[in-house]
C-alpha atoms as a PDB file:
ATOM      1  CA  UNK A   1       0.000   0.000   0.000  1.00  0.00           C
ATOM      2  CA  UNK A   2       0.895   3.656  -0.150  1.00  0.00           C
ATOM      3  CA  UNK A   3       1.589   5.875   2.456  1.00  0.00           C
ATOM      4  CA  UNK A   4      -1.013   8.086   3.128  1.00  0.00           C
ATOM      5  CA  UNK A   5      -0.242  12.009   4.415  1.00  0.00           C
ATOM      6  CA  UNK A   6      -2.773  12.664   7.291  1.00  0.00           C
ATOM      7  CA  UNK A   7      -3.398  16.717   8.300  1.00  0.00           C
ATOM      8  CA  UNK A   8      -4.622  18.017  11.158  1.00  0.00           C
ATOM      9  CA  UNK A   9      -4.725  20.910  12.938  1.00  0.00           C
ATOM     10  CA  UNK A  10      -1.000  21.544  13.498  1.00  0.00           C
ATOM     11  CA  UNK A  11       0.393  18.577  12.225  1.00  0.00           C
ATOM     12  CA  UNK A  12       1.280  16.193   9.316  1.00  0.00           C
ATOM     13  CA  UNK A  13       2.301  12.855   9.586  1.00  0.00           C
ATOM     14  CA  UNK A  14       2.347  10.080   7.440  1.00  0.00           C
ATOM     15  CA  UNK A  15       0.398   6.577   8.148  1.00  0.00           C
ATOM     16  CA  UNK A  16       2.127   3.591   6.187  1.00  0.00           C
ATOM     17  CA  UNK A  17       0.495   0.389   6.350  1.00  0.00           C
ATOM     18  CA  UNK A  18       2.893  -2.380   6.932  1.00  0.00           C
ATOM     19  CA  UNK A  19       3.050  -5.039   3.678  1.00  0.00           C
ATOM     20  CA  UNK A  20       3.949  -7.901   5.914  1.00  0.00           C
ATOM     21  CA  UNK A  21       1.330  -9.415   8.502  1.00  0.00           C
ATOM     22  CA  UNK A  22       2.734 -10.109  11.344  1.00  0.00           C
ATOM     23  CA  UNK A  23       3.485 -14.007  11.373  1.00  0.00           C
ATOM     24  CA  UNK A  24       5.130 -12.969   8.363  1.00  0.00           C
ATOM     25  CA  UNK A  25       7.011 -10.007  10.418  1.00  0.00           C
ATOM     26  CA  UNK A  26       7.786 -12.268  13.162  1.00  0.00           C
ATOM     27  CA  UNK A  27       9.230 -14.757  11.204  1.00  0.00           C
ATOM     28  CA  UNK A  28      11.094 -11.999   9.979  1.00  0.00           C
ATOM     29  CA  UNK A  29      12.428 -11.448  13.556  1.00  0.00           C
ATOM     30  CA  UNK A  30      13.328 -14.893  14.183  1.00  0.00           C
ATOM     31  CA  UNK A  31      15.634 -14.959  11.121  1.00  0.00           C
ATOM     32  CA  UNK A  32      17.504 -12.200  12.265  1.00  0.00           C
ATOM     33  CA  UNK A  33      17.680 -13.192  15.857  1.00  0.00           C
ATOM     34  CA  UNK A  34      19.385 -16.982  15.236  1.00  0.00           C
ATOM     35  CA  UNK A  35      18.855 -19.392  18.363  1.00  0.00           C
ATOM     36  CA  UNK A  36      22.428 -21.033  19.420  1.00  0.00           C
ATOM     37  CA  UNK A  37      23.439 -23.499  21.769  1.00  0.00           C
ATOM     38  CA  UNK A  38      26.282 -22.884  24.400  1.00  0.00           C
ATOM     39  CA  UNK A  39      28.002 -26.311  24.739  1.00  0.00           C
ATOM     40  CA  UNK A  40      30.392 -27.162  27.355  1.00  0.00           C
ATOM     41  CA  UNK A  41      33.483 -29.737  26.238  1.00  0.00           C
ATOM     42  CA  UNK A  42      34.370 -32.191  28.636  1.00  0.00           C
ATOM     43  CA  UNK A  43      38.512 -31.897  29.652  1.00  0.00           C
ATOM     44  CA  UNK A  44      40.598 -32.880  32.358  1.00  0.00           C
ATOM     45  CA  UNK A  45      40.982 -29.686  34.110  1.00  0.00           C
ATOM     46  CA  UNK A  46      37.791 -28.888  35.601  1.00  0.00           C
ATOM     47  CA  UNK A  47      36.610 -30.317  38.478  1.00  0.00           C
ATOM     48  CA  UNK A  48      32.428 -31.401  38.629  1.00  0.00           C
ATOM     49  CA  UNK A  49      32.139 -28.757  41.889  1.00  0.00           C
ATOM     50  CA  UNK A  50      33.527 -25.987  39.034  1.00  0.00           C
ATOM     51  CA  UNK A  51      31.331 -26.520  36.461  1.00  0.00           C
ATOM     52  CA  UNK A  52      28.664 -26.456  38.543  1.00  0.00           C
ATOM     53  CA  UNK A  53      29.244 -23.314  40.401  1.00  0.00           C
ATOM     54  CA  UNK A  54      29.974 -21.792  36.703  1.00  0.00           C
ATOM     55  CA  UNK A  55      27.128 -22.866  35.033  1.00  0.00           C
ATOM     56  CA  UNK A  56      24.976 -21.706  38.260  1.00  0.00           C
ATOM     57  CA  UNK A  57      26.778 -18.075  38.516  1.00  0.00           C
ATOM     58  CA  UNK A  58      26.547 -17.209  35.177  1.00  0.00           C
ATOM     59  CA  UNK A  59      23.247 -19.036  33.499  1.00  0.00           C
ATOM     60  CA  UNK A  60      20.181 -17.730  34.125  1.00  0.00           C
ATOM     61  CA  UNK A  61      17.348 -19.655  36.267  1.00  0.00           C
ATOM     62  CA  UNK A  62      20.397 -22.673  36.406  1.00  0.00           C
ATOM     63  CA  UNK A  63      19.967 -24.385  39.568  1.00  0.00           C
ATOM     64  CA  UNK A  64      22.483 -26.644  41.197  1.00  0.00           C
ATOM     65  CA  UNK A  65      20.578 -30.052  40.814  1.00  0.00           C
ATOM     66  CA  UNK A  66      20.128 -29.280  36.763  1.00  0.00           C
ATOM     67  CA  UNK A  67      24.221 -28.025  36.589  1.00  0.00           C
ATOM     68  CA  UNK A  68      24.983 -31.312  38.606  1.00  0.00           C
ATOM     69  CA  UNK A  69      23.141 -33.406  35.884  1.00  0.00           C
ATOM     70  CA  UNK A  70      24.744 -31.125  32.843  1.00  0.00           C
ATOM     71  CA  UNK A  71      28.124 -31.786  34.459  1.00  0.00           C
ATOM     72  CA  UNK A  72      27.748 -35.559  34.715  1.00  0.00           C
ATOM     73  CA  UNK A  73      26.481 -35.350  30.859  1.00  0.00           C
ATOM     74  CA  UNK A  74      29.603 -33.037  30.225  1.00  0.00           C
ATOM     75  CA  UNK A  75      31.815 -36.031  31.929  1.00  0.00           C
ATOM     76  CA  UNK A  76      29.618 -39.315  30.272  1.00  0.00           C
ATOM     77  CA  UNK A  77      29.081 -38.135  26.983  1.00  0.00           C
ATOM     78  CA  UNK A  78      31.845 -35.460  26.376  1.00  0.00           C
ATOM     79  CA  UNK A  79      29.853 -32.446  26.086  1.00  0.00           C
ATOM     80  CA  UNK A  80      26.288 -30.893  27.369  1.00  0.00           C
ATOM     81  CA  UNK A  81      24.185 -28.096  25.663  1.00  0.00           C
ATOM     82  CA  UNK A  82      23.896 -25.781  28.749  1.00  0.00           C
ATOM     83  CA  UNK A  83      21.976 -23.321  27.176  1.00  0.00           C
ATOM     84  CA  UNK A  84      19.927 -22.136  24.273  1.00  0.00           C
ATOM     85  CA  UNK A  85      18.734 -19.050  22.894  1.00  0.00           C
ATOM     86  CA  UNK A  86      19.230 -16.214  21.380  1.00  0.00           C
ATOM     87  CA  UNK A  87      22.547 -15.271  19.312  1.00  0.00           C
ATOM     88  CA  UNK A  88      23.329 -12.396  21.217  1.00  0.00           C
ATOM     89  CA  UNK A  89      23.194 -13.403  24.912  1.00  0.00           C
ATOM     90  CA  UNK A  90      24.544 -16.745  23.762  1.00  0.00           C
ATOM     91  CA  UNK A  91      28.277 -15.240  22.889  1.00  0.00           C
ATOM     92  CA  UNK A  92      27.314 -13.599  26.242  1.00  0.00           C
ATOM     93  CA  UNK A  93      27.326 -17.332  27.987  1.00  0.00           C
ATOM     94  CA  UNK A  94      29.797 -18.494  26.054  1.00  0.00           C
ATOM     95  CA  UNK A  95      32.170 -16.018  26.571  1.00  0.00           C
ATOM     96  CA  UNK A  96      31.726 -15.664  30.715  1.00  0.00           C
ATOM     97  CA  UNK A  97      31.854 -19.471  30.318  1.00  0.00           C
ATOM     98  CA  UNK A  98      35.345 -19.697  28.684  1.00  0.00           C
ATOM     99  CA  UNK A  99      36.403 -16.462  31.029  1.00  0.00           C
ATOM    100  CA  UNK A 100      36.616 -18.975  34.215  1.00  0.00           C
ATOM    101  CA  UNK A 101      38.388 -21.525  32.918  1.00  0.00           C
ATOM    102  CA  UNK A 102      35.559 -23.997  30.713  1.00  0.00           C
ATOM    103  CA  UNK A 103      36.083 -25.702  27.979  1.00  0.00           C
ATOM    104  CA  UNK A 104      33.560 -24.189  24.906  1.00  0.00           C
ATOM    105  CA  UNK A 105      32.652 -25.797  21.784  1.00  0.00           C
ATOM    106  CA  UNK A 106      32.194 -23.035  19.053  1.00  0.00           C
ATOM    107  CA  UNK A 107      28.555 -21.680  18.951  1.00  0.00           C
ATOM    108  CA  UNK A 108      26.353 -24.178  17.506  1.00  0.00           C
ATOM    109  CA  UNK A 109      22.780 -23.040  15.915  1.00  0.00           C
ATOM    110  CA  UNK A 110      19.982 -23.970  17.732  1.00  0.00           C
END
């Protein structure tokens, strides 16, 4: 459609009707806002206790009981998904992650 100039009193605006409706503008959203998944790499330098009080300090809503499961998964099967999300506070995780000591698989898509 074409914008349309609206007058009034003092003012002039334009009204333009969007093209997209908006399951087609949200799926616009999602493709610029990828979903990733933080995975944590199994090593022989972190201790279970560690990875737990990482994943707890810096994940959101991660409670010790879940981070004690994801670090026995880490240690059984060689790496866990920790988290998954959003692109951008994903290199957040990852990053903090790697910052105390962790051993990070590259961003994966989710």
């Amino acid at each position: 459609m074409l914008p349309t100039l609206v007058t009034g009193s003092h003012w002039r605006f334009m009204v333009v009707t969007p093209s997209r409706s908006p399951s087609e503008a949200s799926q616009g959203l999602r493709e610029r806002y990828p979903h990733v998944n933080v995975i944590v790499l199994d090593d022989d330098v972190n201790t279970f206790q560690h990875v737990v009080d990482v994943l707890v300090r810096h994940l959101p809503g991660m409670q010790p009981d879940r981070a004690w499961g994801l670090a026995h998964r880490i240690d059984g099967e060689g790496s866990a998904v920790v988290w998954s999300g959003p692109l951008e506070q994903g290199e957040l995780y990852h990053q903090l992650l790697a910052s105390e000591g962790l051993t990070m698989a590259p961003l994966g898509r989710g």
